[in-house]
PDB file of N, CA and C in Angstrom:
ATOM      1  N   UNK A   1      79.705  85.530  26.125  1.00  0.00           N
ATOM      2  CA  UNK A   1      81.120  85.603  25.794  1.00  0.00           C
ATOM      3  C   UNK A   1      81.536  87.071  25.751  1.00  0.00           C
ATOM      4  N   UNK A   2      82.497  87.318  26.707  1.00  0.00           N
ATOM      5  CA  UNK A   2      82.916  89.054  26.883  1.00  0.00           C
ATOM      6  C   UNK A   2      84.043  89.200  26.043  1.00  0.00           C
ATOM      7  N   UNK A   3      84.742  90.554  26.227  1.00  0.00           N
ATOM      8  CA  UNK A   3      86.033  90.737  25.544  1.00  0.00           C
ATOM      9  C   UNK A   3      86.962  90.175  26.367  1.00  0.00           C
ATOM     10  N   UNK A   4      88.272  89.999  25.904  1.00  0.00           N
ATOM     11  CA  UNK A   4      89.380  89.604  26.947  1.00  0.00           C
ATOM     12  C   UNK A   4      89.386  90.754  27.858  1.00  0.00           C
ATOM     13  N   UNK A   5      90.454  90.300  28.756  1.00  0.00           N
ATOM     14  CA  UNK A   5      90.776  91.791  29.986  1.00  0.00           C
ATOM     15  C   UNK A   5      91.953  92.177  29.031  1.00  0.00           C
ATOM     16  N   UNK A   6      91.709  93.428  29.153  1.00  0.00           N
ATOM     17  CA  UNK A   6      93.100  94.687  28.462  1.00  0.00           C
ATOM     18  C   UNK A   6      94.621  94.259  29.066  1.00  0.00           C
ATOM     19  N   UNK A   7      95.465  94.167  28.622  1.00  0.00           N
ATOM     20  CA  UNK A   7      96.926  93.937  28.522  1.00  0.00           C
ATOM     21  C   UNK A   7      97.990  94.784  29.378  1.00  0.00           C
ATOM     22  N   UNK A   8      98.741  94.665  28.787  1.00  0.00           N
ATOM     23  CA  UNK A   8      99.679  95.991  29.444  1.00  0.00           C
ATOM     24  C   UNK A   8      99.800  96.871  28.354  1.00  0.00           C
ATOM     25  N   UNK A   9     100.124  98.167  28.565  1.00  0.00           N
ATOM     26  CA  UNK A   9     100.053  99.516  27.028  1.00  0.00           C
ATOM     27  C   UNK A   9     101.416  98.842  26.327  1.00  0.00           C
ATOM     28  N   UNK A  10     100.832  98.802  25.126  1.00  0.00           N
ATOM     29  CA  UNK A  10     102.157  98.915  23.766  1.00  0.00           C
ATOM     30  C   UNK A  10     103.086  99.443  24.261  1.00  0.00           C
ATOM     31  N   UNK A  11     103.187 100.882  24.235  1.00  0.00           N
ATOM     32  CA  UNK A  11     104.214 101.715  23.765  1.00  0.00           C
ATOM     33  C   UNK A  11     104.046 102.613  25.512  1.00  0.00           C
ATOM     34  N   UNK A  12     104.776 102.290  26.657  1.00  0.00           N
ATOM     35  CA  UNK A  12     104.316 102.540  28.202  1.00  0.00           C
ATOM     36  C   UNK A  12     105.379 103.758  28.264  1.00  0.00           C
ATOM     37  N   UNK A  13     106.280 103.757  27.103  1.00  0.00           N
ATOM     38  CA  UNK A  13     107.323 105.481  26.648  1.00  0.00           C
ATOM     39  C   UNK A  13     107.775 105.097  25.880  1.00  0.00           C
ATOM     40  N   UNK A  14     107.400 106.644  25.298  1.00  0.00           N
ATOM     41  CA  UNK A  14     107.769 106.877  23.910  1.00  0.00           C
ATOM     42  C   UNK A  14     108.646 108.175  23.441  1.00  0.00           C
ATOM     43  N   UNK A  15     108.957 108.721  22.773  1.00  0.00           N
ATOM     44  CA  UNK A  15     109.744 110.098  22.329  1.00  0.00           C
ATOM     45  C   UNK A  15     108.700 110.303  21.864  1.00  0.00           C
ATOM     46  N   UNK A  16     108.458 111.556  22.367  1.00  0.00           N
ATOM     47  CA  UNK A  16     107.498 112.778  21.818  1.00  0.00           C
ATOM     48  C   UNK A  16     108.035 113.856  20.510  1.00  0.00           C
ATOM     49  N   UNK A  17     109.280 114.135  21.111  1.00  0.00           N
ATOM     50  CA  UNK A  17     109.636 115.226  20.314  1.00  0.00           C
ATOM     51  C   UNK A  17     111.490 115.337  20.641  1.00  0.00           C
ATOM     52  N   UNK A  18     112.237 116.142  19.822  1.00  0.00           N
ATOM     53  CA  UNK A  18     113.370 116.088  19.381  1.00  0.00           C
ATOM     54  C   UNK A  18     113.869 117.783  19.446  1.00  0.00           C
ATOM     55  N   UNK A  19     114.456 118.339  19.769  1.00  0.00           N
ATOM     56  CA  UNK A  19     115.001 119.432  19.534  1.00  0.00           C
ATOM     57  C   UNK A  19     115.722 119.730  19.369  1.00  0.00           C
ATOM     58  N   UNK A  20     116.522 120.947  19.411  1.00  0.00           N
ATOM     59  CA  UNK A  20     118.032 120.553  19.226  1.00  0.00           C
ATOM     60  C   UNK A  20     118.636 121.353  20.495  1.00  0.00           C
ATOM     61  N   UNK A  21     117.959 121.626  21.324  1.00  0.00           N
ATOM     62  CA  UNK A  21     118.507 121.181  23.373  1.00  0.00           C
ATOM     63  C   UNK A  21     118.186 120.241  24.219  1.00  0.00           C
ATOM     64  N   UNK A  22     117.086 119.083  23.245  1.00  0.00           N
ATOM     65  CA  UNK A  22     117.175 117.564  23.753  1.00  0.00           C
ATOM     66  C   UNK A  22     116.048 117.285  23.308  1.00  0.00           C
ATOM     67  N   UNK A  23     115.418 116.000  24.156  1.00  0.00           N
ATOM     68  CA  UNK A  23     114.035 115.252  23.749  1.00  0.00           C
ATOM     69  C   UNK A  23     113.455 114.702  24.890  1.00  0.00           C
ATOM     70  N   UNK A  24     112.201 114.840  24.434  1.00  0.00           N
ATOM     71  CA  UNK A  24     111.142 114.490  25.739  1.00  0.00           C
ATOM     72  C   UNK A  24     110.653 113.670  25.340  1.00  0.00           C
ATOM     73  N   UNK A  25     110.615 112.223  26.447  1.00  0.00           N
ATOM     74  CA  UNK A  25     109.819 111.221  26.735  1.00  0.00           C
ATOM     75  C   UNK A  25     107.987 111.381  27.409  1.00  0.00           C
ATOM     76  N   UNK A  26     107.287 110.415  26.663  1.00  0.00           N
ATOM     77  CA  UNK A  26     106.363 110.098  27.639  1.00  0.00           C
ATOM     78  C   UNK A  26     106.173 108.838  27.993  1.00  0.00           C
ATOM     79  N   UNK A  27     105.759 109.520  29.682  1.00  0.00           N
ATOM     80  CA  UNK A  27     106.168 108.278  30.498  1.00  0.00           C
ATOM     81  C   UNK A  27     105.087 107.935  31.437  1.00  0.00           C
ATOM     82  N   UNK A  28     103.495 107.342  30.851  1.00  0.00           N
ATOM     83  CA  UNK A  28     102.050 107.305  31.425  1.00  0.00           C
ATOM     84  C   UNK A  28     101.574 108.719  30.975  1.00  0.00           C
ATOM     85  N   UNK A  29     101.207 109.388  32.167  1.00  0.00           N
ATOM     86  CA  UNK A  29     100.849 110.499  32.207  1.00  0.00           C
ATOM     87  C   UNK A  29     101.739 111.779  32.349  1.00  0.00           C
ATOM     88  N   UNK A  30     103.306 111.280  32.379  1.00  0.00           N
ATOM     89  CA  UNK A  30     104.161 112.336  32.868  1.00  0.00           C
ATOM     90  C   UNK A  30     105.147 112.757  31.650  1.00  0.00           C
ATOM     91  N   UNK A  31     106.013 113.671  31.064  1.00  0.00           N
ATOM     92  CA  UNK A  31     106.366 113.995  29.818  1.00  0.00           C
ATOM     93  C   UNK A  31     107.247 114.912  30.749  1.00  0.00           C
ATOM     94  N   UNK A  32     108.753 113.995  30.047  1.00  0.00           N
ATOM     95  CA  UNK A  32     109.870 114.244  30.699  1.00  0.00           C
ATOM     96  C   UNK A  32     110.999 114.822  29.907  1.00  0.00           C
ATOM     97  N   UNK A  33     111.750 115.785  30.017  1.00  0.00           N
ATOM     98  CA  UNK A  33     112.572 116.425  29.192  1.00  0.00           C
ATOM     99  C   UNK A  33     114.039 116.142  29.553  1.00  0.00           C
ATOM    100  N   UNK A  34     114.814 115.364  28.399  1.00  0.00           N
ATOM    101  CA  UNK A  34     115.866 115.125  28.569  1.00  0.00           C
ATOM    102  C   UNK A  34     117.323 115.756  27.825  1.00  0.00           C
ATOM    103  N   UNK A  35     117.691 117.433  28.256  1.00  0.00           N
ATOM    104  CA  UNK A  35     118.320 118.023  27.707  1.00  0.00           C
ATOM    105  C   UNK A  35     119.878 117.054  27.282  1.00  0.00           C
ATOM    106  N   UNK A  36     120.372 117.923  26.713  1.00  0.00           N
ATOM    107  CA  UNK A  36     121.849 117.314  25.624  1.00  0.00           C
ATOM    108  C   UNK A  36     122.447 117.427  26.540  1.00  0.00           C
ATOM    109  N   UNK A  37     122.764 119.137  27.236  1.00  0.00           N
ATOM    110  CA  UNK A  37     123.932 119.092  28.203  1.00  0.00           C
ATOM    111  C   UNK A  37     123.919 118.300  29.486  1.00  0.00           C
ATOM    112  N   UNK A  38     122.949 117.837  29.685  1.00  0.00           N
ATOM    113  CA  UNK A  38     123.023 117.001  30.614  1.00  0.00           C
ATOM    114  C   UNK A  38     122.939 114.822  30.666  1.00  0.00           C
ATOM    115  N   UNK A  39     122.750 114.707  29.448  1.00  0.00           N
ATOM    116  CA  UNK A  39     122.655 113.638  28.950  1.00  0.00           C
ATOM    117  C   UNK A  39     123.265 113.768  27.477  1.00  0.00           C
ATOM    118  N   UNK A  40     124.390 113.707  27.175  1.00  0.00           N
ATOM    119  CA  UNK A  40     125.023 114.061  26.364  1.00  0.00           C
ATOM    120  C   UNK A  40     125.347 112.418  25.070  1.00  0.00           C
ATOM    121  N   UNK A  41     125.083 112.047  25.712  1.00  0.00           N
ATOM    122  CA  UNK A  41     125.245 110.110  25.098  1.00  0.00           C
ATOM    123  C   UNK A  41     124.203 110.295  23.719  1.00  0.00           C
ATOM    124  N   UNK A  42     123.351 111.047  23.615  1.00  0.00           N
ATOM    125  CA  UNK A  42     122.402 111.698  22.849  1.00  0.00           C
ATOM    126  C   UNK A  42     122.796 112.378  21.642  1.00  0.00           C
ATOM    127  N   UNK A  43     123.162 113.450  22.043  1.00  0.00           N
ATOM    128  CA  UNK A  43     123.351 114.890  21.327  1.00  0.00           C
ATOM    129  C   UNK A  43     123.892 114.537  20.110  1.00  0.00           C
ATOM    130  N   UNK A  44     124.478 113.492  19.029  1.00  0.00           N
ATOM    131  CA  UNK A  44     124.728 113.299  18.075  1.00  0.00           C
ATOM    132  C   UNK A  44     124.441 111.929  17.420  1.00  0.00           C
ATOM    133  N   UNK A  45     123.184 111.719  17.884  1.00  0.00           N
ATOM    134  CA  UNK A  45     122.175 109.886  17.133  1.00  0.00           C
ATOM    135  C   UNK A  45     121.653 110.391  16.562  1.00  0.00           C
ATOM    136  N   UNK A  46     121.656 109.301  15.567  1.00  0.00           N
ATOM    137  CA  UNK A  46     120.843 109.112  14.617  1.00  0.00           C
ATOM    138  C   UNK A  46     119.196 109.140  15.162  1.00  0.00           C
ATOM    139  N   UNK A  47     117.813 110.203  14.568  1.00  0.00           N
ATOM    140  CA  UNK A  47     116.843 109.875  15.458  1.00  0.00           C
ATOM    141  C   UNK A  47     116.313 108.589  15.562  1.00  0.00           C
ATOM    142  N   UNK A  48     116.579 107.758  14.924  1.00  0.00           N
ATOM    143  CA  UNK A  48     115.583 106.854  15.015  1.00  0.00           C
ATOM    144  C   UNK A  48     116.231 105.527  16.253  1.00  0.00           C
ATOM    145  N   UNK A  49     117.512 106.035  16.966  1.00  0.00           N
ATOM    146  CA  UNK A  49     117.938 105.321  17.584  1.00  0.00           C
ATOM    147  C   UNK A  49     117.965 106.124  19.174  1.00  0.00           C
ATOM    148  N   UNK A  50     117.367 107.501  18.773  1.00  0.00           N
ATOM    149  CA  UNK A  50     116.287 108.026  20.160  1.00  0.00           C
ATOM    150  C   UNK A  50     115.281 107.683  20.142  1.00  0.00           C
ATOM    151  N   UNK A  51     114.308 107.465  19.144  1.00  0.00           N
ATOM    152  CA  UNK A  51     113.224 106.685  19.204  1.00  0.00           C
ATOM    153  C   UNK A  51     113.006 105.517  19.689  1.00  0.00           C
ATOM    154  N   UNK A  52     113.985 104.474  19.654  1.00  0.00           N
ATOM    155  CA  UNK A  52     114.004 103.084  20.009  1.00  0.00           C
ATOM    156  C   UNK A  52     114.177 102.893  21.122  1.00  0.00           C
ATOM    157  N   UNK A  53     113.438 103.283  22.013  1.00  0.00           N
ATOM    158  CA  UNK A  53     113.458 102.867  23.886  1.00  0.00           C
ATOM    159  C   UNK A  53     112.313 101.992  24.191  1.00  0.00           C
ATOM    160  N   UNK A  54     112.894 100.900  25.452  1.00  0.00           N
ATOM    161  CA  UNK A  54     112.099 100.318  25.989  1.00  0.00           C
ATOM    162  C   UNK A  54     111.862 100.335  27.261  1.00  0.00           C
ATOM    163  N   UNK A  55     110.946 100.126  27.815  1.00  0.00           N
ATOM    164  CA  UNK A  55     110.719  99.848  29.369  1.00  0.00           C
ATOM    165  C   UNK A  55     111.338  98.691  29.949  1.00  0.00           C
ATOM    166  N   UNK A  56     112.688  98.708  30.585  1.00  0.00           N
ATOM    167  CA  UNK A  56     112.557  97.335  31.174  1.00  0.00           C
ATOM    168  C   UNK A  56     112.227  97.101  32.668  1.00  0.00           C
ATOM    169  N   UNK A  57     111.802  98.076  33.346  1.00  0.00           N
ATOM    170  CA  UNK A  57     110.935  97.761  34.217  1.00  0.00           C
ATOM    171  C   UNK A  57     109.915  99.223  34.688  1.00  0.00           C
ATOM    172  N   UNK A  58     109.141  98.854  35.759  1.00  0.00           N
ATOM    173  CA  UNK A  58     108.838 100.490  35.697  1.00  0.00           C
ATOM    174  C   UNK A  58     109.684 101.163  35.891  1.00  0.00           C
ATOM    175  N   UNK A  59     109.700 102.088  35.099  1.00  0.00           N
ATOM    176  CA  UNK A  59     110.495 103.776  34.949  1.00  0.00           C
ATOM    177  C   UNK A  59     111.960 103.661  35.280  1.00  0.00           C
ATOM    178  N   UNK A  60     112.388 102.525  34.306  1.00  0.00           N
ATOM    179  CA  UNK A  60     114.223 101.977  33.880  1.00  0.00           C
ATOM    180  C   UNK A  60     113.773 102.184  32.435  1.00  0.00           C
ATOM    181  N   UNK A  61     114.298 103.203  31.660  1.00  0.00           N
ATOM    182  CA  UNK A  61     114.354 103.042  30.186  1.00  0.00           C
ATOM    183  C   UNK A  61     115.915 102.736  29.681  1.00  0.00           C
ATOM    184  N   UNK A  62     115.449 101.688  28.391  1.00  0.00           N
ATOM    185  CA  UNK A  62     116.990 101.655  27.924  1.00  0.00           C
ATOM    186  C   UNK A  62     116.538 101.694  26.399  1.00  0.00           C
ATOM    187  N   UNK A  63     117.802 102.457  25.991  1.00  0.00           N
ATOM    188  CA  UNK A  63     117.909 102.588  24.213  1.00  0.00           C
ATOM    189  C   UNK A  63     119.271 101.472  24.107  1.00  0.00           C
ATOM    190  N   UNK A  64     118.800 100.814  23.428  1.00  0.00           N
ATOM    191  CA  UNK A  64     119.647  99.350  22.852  1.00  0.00           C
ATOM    192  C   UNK A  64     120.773  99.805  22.160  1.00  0.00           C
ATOM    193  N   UNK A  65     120.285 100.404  21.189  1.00  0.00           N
ATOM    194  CA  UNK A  65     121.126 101.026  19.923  1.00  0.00           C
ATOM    195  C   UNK A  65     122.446 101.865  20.685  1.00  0.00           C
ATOM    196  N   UNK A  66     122.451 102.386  21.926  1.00  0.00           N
ATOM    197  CA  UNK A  66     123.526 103.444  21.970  1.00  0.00           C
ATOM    198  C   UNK A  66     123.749 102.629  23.815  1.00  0.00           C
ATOM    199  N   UNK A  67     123.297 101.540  23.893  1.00  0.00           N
ATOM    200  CA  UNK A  67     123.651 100.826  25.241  1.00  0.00           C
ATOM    201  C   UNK A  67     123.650 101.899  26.364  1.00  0.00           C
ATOM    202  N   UNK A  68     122.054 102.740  26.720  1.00  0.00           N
ATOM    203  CA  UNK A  68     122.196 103.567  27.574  1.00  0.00           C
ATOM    204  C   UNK A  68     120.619 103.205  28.398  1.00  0.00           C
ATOM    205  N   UNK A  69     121.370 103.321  30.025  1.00  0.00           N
ATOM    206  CA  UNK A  69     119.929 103.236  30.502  1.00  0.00           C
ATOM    207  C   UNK A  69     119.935 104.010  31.573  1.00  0.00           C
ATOM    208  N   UNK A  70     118.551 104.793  31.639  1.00  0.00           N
ATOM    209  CA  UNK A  70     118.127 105.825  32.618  1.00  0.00           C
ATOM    210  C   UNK A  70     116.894 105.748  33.207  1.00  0.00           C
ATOM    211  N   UNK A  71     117.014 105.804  34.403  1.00  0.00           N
ATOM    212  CA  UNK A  71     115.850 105.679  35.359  1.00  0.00           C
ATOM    213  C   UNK A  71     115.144 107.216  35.533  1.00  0.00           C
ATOM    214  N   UNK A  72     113.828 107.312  35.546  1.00  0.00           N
ATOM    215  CA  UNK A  72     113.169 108.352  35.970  1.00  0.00           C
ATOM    216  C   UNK A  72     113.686 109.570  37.054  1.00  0.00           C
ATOM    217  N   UNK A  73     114.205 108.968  38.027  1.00  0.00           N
ATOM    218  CA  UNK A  73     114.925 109.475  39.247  1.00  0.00           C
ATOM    219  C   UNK A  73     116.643 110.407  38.783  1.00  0.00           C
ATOM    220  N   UNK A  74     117.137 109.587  37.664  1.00  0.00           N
ATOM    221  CA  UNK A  74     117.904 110.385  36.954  1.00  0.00           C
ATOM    222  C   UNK A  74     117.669 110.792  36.205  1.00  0.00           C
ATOM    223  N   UNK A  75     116.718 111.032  34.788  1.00  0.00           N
ATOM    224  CA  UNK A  75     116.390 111.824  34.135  1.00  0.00           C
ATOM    225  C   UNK A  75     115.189 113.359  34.832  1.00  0.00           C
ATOM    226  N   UNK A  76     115.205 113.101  36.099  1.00  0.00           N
ATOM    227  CA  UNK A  76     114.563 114.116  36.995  1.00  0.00           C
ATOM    228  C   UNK A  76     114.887 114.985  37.647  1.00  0.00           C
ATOM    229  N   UNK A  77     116.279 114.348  38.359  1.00  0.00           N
ATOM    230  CA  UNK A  77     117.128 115.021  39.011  1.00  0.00           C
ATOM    231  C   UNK A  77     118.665 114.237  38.958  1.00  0.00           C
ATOM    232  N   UNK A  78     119.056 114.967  37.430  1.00  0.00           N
ATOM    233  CA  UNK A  78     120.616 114.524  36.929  1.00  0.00           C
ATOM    234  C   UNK A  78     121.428 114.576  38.031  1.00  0.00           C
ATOM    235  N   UNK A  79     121.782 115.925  38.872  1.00  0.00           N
ATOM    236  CA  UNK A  79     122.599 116.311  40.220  1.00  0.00           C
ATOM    237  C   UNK A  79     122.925 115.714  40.424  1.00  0.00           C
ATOM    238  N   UNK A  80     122.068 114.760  40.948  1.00  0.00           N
ATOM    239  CA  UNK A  80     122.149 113.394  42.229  1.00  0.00           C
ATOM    240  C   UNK A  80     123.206 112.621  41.781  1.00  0.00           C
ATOM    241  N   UNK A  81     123.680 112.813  40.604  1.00  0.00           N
ATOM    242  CA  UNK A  81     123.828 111.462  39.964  1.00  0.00           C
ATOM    243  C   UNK A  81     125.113 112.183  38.546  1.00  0.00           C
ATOM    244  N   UNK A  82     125.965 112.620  39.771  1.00  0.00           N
ATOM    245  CA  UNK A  82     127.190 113.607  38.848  1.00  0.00           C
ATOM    246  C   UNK A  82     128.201 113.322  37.684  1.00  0.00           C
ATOM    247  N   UNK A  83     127.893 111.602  38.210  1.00  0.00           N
ATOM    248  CA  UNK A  83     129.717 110.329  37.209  1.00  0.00           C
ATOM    249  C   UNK A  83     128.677 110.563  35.686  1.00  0.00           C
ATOM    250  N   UNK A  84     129.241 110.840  34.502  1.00  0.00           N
ATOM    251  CA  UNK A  84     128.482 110.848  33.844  1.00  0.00           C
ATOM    252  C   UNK A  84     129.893 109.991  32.126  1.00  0.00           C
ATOM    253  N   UNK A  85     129.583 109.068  31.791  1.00  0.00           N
ATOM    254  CA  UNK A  85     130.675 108.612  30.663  1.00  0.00           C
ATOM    255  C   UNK A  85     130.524 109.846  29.389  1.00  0.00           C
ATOM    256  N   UNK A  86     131.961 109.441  29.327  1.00  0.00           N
ATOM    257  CA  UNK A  86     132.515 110.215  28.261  1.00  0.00           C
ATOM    258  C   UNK A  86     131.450 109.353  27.089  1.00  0.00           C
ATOM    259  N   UNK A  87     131.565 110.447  25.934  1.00  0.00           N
ATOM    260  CA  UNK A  87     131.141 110.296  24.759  1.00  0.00           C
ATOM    261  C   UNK A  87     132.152 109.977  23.520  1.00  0.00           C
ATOM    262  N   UNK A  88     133.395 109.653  24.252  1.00  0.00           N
ATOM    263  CA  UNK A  88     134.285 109.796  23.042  1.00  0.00           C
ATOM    264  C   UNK A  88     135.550 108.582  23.427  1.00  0.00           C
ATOM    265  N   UNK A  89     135.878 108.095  22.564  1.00  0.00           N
ATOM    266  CA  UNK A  89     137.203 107.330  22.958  1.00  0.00           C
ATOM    267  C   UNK A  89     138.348 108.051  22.608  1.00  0.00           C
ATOM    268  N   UNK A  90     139.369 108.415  23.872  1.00  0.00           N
ATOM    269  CA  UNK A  90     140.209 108.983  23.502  1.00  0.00           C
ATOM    270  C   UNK A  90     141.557 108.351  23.125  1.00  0.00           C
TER     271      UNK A  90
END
């Protein structure tokens, strides 16, 4: 009688760290930095609702709490990807 076969990882990204010019994800082996001025949907949460991200598929993260989701490809190269929502209701 062996062990089971291993799963998929818990936690496949997580927030590493918090600063106050943004926060970096890890994402497998890769640790990704997601500044304020450029992802600005951020720059004034509560942390524990930067903390709360999930994978919903490979390398699509979404934070529930602030209804935001970003793919690897845009947190890599923002440029590409210029339409960015306001943070504010005016």
């Amino acid at each position: 009688m062996g062990l089971p076969a291993h799963g998929k990882d818990i936690f496949p990204v997580e927030v590493t760290n918090i600063s106050a010019h943004g926060f970096w994800i890890l994402y497998g082996e890769r640790e990704l930095f997601l500044p304020f001025d450029e992802f600005p949907w951020f720059k004034d949460k509560p942390v524990k609702s930067i903390l709360y991200v999930v994978e919903l598929t490979p390398g699509h993260f979404y934070w529930p709490d602030m209804d935001v989701d970003l793919s690897v490809d845009i947190i890599e190269h923002p440029y590409r990807f210029p339409l960015k929502a306001e943070t504010e209701v005016r």
